[in-house]
C-alpha atoms as a PDB file:
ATOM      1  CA  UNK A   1      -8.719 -35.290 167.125  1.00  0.00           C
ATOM      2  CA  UNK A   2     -10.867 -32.377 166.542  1.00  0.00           C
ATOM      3  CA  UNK A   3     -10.327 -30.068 164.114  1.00  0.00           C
ATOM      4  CA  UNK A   4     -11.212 -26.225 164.676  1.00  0.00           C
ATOM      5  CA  UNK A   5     -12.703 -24.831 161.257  1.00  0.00           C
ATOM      6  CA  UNK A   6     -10.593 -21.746 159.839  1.00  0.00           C
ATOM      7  CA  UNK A   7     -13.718 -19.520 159.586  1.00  0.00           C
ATOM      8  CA  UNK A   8     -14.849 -19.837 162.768  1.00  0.00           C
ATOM      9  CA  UNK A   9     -11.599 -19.154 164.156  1.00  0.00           C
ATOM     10  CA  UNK A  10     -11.124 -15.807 162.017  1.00  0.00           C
ATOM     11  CA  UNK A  11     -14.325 -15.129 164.209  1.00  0.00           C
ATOM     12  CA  UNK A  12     -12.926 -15.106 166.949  1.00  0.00           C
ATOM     13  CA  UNK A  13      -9.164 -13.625 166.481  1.00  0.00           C
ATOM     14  CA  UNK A  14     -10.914 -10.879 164.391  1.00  0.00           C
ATOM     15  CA  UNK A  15     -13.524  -9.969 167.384  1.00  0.00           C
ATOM     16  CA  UNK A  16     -10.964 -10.517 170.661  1.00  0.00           C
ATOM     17  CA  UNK A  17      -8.432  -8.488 168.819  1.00  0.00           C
ATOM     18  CA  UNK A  18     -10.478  -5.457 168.323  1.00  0.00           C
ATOM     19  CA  UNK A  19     -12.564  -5.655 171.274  1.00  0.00           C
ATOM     20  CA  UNK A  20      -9.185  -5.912 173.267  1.00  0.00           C
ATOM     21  CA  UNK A  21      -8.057  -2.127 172.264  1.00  0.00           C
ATOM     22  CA  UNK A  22     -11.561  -0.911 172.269  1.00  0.00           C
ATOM     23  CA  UNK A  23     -10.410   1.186 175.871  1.00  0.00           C
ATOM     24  CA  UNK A  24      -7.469   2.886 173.603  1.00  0.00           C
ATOM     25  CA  UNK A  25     -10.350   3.734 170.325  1.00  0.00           C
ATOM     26  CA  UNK A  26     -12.702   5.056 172.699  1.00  0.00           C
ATOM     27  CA  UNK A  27     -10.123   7.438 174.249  1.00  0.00           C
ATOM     28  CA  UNK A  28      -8.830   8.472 170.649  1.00  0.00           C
ATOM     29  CA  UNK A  29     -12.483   9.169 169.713  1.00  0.00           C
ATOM     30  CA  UNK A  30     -13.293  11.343 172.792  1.00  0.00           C
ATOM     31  CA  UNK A  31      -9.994  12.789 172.366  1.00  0.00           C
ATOM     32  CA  UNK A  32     -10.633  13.770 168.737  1.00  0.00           C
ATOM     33  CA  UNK A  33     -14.317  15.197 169.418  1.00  0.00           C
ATOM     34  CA  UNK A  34     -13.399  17.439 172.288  1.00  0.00           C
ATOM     35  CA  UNK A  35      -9.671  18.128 172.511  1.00  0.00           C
ATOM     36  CA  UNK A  36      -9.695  20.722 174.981  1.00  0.00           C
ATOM     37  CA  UNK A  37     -10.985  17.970 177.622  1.00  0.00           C
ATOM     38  CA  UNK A  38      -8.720  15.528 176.433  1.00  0.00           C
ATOM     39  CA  UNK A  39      -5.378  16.569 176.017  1.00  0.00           C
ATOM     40  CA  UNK A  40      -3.595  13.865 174.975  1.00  0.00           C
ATOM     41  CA  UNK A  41      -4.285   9.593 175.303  1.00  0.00           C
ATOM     42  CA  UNK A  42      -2.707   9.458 178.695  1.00  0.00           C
ATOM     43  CA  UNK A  43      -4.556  12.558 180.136  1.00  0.00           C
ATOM     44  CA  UNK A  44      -7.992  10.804 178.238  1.00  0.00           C
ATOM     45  CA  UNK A  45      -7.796   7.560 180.295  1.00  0.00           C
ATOM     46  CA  UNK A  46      -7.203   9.558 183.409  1.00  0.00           C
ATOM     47  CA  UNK A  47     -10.461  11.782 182.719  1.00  0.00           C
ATOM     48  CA  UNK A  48     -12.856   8.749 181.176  1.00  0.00           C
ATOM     49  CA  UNK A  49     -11.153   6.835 184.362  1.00  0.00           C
ATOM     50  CA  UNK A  50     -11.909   9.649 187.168  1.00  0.00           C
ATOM     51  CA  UNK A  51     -15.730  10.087 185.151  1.00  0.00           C
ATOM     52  CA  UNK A  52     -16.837   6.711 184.612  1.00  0.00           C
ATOM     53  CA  UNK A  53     -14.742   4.508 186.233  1.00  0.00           C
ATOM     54  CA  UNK A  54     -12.919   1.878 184.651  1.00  0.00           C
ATOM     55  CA  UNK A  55     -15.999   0.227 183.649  1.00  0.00           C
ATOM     56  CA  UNK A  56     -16.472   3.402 181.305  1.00  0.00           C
ATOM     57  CA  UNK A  57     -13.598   2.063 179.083  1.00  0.00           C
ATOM     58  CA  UNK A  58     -15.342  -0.891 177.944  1.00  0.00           C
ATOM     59  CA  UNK A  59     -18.656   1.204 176.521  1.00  0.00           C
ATOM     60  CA  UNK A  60     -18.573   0.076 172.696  1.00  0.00           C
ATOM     61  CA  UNK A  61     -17.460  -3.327 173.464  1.00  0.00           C
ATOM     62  CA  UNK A  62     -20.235  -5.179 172.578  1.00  0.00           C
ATOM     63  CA  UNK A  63     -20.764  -3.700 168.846  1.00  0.00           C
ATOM     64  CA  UNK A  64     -17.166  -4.266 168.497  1.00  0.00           C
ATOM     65  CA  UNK A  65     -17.180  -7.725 169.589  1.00  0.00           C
ATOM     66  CA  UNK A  66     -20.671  -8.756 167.103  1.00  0.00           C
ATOM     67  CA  UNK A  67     -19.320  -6.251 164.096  1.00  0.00           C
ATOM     68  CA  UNK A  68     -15.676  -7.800 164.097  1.00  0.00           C
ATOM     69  CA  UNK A  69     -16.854 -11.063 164.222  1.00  0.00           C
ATOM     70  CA  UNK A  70     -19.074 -10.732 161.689  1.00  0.00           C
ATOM     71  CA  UNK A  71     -16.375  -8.833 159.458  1.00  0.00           C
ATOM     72  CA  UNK A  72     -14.018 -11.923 160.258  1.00  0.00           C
ATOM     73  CA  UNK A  73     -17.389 -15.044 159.280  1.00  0.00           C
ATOM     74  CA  UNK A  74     -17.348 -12.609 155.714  1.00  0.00           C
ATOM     75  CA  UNK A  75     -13.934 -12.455 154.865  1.00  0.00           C
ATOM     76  CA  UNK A  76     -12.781 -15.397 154.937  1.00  0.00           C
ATOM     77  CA  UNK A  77     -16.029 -17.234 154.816  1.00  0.00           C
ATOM     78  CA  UNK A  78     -17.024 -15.443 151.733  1.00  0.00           C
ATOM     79  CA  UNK A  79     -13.623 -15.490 149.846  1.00  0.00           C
ATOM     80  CA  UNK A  80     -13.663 -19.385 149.972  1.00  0.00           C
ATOM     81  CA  UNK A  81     -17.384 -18.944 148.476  1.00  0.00           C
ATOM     82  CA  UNK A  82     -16.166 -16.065 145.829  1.00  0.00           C
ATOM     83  CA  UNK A  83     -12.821 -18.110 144.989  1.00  0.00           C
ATOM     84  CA  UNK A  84     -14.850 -21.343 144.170  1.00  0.00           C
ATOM     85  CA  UNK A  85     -17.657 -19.252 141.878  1.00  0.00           C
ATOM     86  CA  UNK A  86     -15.061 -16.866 140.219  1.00  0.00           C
ATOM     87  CA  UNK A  87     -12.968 -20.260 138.809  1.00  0.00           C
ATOM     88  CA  UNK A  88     -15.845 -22.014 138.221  1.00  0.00           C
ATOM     89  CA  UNK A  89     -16.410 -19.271 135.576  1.00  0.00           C
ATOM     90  CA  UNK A  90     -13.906 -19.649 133.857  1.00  0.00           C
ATOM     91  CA  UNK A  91     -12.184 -23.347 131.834  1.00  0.00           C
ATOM     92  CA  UNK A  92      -9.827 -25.299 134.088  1.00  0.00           C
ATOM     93  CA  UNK A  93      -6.934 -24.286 132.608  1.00  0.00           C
ATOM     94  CA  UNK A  94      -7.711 -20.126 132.635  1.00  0.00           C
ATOM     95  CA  UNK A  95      -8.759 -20.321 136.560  1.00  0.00           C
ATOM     96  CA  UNK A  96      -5.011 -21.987 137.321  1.00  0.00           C
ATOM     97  CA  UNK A  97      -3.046 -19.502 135.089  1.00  0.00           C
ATOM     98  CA  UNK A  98      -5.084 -16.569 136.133  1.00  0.00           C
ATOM     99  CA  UNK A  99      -5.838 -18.082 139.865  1.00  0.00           C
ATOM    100  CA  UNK A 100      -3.937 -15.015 141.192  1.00  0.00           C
ATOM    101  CA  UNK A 101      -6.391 -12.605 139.731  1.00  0.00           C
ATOM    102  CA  UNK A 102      -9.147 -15.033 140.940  1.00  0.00           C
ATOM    103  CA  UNK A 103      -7.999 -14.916 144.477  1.00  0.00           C
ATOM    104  CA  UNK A 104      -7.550 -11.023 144.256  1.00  0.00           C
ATOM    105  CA  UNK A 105     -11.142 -10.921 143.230  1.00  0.00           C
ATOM    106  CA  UNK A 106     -12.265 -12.951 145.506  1.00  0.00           C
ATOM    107  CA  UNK A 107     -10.534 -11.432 148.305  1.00  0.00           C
ATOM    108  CA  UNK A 108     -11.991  -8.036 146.901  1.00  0.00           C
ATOM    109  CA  UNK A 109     -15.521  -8.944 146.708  1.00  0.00           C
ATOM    110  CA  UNK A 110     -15.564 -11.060 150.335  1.00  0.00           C
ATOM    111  CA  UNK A 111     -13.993  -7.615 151.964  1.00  0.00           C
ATOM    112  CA  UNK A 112     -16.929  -5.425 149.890  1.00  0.00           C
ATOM    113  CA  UNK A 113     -19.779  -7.269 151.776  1.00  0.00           C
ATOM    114  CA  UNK A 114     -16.986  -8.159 155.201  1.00  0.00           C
ATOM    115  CA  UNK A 115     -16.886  -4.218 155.234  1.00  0.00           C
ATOM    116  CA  UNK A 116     -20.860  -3.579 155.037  1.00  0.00           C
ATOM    117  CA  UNK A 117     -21.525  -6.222 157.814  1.00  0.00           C
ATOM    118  CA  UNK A 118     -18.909  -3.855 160.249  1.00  0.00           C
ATOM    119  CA  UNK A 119     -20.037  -0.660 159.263  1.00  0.00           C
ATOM    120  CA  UNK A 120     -23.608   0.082 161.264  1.00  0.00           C
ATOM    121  CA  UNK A 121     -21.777  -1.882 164.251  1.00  0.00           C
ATOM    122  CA  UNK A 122     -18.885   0.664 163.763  1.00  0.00           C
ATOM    123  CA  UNK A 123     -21.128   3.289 163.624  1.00  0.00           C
ATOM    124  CA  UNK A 124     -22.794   2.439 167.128  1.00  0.00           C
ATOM    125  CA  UNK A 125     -19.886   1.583 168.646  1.00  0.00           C
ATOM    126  CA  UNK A 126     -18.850   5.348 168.143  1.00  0.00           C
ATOM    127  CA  UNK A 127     -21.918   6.472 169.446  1.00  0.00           C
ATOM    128  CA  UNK A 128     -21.978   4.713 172.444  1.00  0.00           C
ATOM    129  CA  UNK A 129     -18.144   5.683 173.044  1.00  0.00           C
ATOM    130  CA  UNK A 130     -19.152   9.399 173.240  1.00  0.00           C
ATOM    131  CA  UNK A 131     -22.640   9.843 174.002  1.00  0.00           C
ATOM    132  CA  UNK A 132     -23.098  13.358 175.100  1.00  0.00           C
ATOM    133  CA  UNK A 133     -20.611  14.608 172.542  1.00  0.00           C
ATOM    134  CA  UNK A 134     -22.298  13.576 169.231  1.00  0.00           C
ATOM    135  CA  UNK A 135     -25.335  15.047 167.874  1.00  0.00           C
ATOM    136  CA  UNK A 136     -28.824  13.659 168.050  1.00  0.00           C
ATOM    137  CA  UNK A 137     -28.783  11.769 165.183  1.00  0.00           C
ATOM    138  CA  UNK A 138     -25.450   9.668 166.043  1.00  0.00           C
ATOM    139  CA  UNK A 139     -27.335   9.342 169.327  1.00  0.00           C
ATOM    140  CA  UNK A 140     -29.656   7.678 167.678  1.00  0.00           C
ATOM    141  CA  UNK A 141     -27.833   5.433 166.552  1.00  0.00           C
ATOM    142  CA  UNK A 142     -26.634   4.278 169.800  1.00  0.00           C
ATOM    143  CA  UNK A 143     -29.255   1.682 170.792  1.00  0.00           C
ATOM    144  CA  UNK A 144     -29.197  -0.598 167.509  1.00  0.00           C
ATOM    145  CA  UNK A 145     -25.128  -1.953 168.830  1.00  0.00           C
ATOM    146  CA  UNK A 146     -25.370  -1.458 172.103  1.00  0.00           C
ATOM    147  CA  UNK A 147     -28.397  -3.902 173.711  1.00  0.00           C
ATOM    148  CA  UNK A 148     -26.037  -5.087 176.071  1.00  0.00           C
ATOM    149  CA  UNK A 149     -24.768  -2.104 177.237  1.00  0.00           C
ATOM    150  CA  UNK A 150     -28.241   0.391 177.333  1.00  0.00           C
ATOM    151  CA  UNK A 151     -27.329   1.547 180.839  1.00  0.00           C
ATOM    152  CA  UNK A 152     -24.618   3.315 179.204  1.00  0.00           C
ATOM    153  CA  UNK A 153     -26.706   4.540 175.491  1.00  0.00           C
ATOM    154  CA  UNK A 154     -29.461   6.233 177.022  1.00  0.00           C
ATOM    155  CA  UNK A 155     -30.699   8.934 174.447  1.00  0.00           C
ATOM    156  CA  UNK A 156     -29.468  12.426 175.270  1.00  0.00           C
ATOM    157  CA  UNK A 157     -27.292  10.809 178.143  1.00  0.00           C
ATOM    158  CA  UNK A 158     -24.546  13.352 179.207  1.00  0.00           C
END
């Protein structure tokens, strides 16, 4: 029988997860840039709906989809990685009667760089969400996380 490895299925829980309630973060996002427009989340999917369609609910998907999974591959890939090198620091004995202070470490330190591998992805995602209502230099960030979606990111796109 074949055995699915752990990491690679944080990859994917981590990036269907988010990517599933991307529609629900991109209406909170427009509704917390311009809240005049957007009243509230149910009156925000009825104006992104009536604007863009229902395609338009899906713009950010594919930076949350790449960044999540990548958060997911350094979390728990890493804190294997971090868990082995912290004990290995320390005698046999020390790693087992401290292990919980190893593990917390470890966790720590795999979430530090998990965190950094999100971030620009985050970034774009946000970007791409609300083009039109950012300034020029979130704009800008809008075509580094969203090469699948550049229909949607163009620069100064209302």
């Amino acid at each position: 029988m074949c055995e699915v490895n752990p990491h690679w299925a944080s990859v994917v829980d981590f990036s269907i997860t988010h990517t599933a309630v991307v529609p629900l973060d991109l209406v909170k996002c427009r509704l917390q840039v311009d809240p005049d427009k957007y009243k509230n989340v149910l009156t925000g999917f009825k104006v992104s709906v009536r604007e863009e369609g229902m395609r338009g609910l899906a713009k950010g998907w594919a930076p949350t989809f790449i960044g999540y999974s990548l958060q997911g591959l350094c979390k728990f890939g890493l804190y294997e990685v971090f868990k082995v090198t912290y004990s290995g620091m320390l005698d046999e004995e020390t790693a087992y009667t401290y292990r919980t202070f190893v593990y917390l470490a470890a966790s720590a330190s795999a979430e530090f760089f998990a965190d950094i591998a999100l971030s620009p992805l985050e970034a774009a995602k946000g970007s791409c969400g609300v083009v039109g209502l950012f300034s020029d230099f979130t704009r800008s960030l809008c075509p580094m996380g969203c090469v699948f979606e550049s229909h949607h990111c163009r620069r100064g796109a209302q």
